[in-house]
Protein backbone atom coordinates (compact mmCIF):
# COMPACT_ATOMS: atom_id res chain seq x y z
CA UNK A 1 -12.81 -8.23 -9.66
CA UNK A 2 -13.95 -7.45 -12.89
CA UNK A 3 -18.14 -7.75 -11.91
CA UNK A 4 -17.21 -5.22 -9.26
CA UNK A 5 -15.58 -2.48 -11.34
CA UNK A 6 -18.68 -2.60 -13.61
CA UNK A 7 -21.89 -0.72 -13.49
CA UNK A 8 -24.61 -2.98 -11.20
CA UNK A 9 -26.85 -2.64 -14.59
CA UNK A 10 -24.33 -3.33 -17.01
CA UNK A 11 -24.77 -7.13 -16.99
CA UNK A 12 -28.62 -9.16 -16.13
CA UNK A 13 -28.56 -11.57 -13.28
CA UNK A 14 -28.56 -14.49 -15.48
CA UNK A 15 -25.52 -13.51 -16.50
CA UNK A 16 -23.48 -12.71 -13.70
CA UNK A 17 -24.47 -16.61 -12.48
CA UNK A 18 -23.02 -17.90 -15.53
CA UNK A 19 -19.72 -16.42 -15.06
CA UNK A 20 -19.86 -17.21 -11.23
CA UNK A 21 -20.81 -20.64 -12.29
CA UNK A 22 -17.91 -20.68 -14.74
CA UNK A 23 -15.44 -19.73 -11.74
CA UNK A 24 -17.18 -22.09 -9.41
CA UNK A 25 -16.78 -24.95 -11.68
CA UNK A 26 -19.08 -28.15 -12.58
CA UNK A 27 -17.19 -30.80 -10.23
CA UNK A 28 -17.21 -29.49 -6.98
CA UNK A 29 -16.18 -31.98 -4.10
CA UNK A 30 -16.28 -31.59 -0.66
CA UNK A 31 -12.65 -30.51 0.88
CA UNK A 32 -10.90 -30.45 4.48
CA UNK A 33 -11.80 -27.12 6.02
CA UNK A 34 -8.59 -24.52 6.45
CA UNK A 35 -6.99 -24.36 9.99
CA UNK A 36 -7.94 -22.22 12.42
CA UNK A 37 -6.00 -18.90 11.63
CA UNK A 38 -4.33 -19.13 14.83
CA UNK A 39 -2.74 -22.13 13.55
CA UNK A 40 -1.62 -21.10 10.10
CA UNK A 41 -0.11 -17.69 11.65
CA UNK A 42 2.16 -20.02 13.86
CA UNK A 43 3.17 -22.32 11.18
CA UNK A 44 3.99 -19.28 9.30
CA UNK A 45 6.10 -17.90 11.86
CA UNK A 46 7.87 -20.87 12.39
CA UNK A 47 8.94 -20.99 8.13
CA UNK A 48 9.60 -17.74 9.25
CA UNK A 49 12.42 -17.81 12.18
CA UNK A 50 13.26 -21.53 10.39
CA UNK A 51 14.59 -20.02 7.47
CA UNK A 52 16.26 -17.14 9.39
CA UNK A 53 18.12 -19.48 11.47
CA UNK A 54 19.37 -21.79 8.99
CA UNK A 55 20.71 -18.55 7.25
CA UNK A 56 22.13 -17.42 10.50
CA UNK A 57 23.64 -20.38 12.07
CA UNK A 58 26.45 -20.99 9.62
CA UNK A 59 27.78 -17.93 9.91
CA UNK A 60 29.26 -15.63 12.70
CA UNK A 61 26.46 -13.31 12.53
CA UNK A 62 28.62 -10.18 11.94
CA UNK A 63 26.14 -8.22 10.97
CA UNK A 64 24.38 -8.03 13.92
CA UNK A 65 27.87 -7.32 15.59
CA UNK A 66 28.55 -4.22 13.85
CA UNK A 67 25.34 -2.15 14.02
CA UNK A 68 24.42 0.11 16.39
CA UNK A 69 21.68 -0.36 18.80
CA UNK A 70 19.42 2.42 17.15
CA UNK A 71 19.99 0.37 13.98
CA UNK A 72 19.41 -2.84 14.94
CA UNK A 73 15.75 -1.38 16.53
CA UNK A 74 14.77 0.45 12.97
CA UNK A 75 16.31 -3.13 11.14
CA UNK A 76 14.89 -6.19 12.90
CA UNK A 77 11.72 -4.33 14.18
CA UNK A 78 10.33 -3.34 10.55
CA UNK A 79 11.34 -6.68 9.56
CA UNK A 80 9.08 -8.34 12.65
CA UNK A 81 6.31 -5.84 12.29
CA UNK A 82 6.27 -6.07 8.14
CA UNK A 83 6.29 -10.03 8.30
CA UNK A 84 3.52 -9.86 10.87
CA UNK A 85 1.21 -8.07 8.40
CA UNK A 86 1.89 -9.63 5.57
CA UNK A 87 1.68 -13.21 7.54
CA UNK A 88 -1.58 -11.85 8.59
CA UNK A 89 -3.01 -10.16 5.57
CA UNK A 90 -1.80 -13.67 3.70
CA UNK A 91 -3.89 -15.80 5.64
CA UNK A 92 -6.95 -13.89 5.71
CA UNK A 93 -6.53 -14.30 1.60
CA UNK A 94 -7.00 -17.76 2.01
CA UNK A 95 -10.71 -16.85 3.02
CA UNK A 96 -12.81 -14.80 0.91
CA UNK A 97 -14.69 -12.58 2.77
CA UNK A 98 -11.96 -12.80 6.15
CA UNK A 99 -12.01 -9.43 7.81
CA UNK A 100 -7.88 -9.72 7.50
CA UNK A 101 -8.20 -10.67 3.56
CA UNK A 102 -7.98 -7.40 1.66
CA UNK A 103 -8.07 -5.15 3.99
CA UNK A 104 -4.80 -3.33 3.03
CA UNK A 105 -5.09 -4.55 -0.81
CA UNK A 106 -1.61 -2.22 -0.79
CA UNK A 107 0.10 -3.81 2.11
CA UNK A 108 3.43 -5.27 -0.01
CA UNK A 109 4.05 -2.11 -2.02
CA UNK A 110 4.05 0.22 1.16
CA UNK A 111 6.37 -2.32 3.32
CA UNK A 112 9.01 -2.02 0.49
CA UNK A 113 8.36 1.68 0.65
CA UNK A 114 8.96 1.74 4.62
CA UNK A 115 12.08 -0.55 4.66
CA UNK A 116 13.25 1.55 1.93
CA UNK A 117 12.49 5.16 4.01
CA UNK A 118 13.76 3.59 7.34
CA UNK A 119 16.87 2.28 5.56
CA UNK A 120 17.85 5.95 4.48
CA UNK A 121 16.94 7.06 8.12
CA UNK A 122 19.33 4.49 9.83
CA UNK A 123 22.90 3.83 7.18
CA UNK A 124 24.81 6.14 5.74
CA UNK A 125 26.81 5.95 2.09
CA UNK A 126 30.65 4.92 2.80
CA UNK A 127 33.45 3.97 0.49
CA UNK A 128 33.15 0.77 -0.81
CA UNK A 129 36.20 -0.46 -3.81
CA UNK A 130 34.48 -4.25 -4.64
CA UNK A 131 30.61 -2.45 -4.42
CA UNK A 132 28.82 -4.39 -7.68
CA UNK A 133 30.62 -7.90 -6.43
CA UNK A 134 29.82 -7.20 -2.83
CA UNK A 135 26.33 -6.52 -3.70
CA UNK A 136 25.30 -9.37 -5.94
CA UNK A 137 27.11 -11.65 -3.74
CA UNK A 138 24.72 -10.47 -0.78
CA UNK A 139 21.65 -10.29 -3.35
CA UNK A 140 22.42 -14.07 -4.74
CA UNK A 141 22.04 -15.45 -0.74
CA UNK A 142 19.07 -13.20 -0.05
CA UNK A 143 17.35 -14.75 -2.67
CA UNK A 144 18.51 -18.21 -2.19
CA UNK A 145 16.81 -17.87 0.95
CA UNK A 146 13.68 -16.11 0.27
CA UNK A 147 13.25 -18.48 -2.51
CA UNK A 148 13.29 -21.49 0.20
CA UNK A 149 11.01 -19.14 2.50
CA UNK A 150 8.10 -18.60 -0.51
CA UNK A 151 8.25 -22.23 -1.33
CA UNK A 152 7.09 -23.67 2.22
CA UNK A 153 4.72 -20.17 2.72
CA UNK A 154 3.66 -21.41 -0.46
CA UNK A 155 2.82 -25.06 0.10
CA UNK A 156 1.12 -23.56 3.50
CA UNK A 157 -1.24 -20.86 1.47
CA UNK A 158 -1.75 -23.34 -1.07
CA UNK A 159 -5.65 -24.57 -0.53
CA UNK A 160 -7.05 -21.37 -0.04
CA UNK A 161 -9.65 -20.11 -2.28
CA UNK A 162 -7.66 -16.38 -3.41
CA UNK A 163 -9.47 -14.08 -5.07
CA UNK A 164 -7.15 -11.85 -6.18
CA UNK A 165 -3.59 -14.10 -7.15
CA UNK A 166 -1.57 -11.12 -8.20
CA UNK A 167 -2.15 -9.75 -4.35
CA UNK A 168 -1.58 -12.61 -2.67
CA UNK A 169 1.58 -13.80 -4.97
CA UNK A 170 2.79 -9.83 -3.69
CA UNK A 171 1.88 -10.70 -0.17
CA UNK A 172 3.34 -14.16 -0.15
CA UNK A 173 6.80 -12.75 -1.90
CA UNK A 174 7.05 -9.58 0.15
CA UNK A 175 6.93 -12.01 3.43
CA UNK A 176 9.22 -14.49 1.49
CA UNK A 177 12.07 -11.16 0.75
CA UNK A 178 11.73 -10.25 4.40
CA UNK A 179 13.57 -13.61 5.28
CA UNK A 180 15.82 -13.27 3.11
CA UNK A 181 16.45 -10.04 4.42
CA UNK A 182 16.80 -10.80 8.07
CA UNK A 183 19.55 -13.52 7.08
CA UNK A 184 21.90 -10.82 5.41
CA UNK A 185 21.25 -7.80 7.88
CA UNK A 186 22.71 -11.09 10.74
CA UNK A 187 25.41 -12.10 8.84
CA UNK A 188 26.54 -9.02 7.08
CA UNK A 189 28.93 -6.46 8.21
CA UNK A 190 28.55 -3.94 5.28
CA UNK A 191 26.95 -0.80 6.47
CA UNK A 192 27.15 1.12 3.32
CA UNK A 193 24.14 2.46 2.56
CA UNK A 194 23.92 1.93 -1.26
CA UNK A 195 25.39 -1.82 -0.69
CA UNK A 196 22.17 -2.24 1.92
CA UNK A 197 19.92 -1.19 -0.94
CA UNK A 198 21.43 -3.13 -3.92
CA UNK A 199 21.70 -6.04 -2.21
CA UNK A 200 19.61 -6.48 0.98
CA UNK A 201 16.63 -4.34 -0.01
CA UNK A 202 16.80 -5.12 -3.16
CA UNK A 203 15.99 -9.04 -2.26
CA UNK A 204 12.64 -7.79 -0.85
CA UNK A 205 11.98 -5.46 -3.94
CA UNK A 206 11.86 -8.40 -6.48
CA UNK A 207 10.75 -11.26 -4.73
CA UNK A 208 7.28 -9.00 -4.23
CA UNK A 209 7.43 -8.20 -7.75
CA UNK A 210 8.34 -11.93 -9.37
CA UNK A 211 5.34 -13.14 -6.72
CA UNK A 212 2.86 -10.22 -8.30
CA UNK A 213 4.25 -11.43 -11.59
CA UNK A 214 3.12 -15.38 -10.64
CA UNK A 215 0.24 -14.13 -9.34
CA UNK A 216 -1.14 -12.59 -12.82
CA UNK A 217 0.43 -15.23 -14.45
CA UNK A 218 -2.56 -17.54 -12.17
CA UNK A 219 -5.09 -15.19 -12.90
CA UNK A 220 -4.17 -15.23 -16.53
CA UNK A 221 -4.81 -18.81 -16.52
CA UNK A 222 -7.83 -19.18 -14.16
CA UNK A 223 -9.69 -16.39 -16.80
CA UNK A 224 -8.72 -18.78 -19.41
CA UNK A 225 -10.01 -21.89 -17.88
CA UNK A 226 -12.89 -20.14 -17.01
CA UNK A 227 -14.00 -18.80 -20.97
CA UNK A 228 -13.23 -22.71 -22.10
CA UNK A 229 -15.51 -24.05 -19.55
């Protein structure tokens, strides 16, 4: 990232192969080629709907009960179409160069944006007497569950070759928060508005920010690694 924010004469060509050297490394072996995308979109949809469901089963899903039809469109269809993209937009990470890879470098930020929008479109404030207990109690499972989600999407994403770990650590926690999300908008019955947004939306708002936060912390140490060699 940094060779393409520069000037194209600020650095000779013997130069810019030492630092791509540097990045490349001294030892390379050969490895397994990645899956066919087809396959690593399924597996991710199945870490998906696998972590909804265990977060769904034990409960009475009275969440989906109480909303309305209209609400349960604007609720579970961002959720479907937002984890589609990011799945997407993950995997084509894993390949530099992918046509899917960067192509919305902004993808995480703007589906917190649009859950957050359709959210105000779709609930309504109401009285709520036990609203901070309530709402951590719903952000605590969220991110019980999204945690459990970014592990496996992690250990799936894991041997790609990222160039950019702060957007894919975004991408990977955005998809991880939407998980989380689905299991409280089955199971809970609160339709205040501000509840929803402390502690449903909320869940997606900092696991994409802890995963940007990883993701630095990677490049961080890769640009370290990479000035000792």
């Amino acid at each position: 990232m940094l060779l393409l924010d520069q000037g194209p004469h600020s650095e000779n060509i013997s130069d810019v192969l030492a630092k791509i050297l540097n990045r490349i490394g001294n030892d390379l072996t050969p490895v397994e080629p990645l899956a066919p995308c087809r396959a690593l979109l399924s597996t991710s949809a199945v870490i998906f709907l696998s972590v909804v469901t265990a977060g769904a089963i034990p409960f009475a899903m009275n969440g989906w009960l109480v909303l309305s039809l209209v609400q349960r469109i604007v609720v579970f269809v961002s959720i479907i179409v937002g984890a589609a993209l990011l799945a997407v937009s993950a995997i084509g990470q894993m390949s530099p160069g992918h046509r899917f890879g960067l192509a919305r470098a902004r993808l995480p930020i703007r589906v917190v944006i649009a859950l957050l929008l359709l959210i105000f479109a779709a609930f309504e404030p109401r009285r709520e007497d036990w609203f901070i207990s309530n709402s951590f109690a719903c952000l605590k499972n969220g991110l019980i569950y999204s945690i459990a989600a970014a592990l496996m999407f992690s250990v799936l994403v894991r041997r790609g070759a990222f160039l950019f770990p702060k957007l894919t650590g975004a991408t990977v926690g955005a998809l991880a928060g939407l998980a989380g999300l689905a299991v409280l908008e089955i199971n809970c019955s609160n339709l205040n508005l501000l509840h929803i947004l402390a502690g449903h939306w909320a869940v997606v708002l900092i696991s994409t920010s802890v995963g940007a936060m990883v993701g630095l912390a990677i490049e961080y140490l890769d640009d370290l690694r990479a000035q000792r060699d």
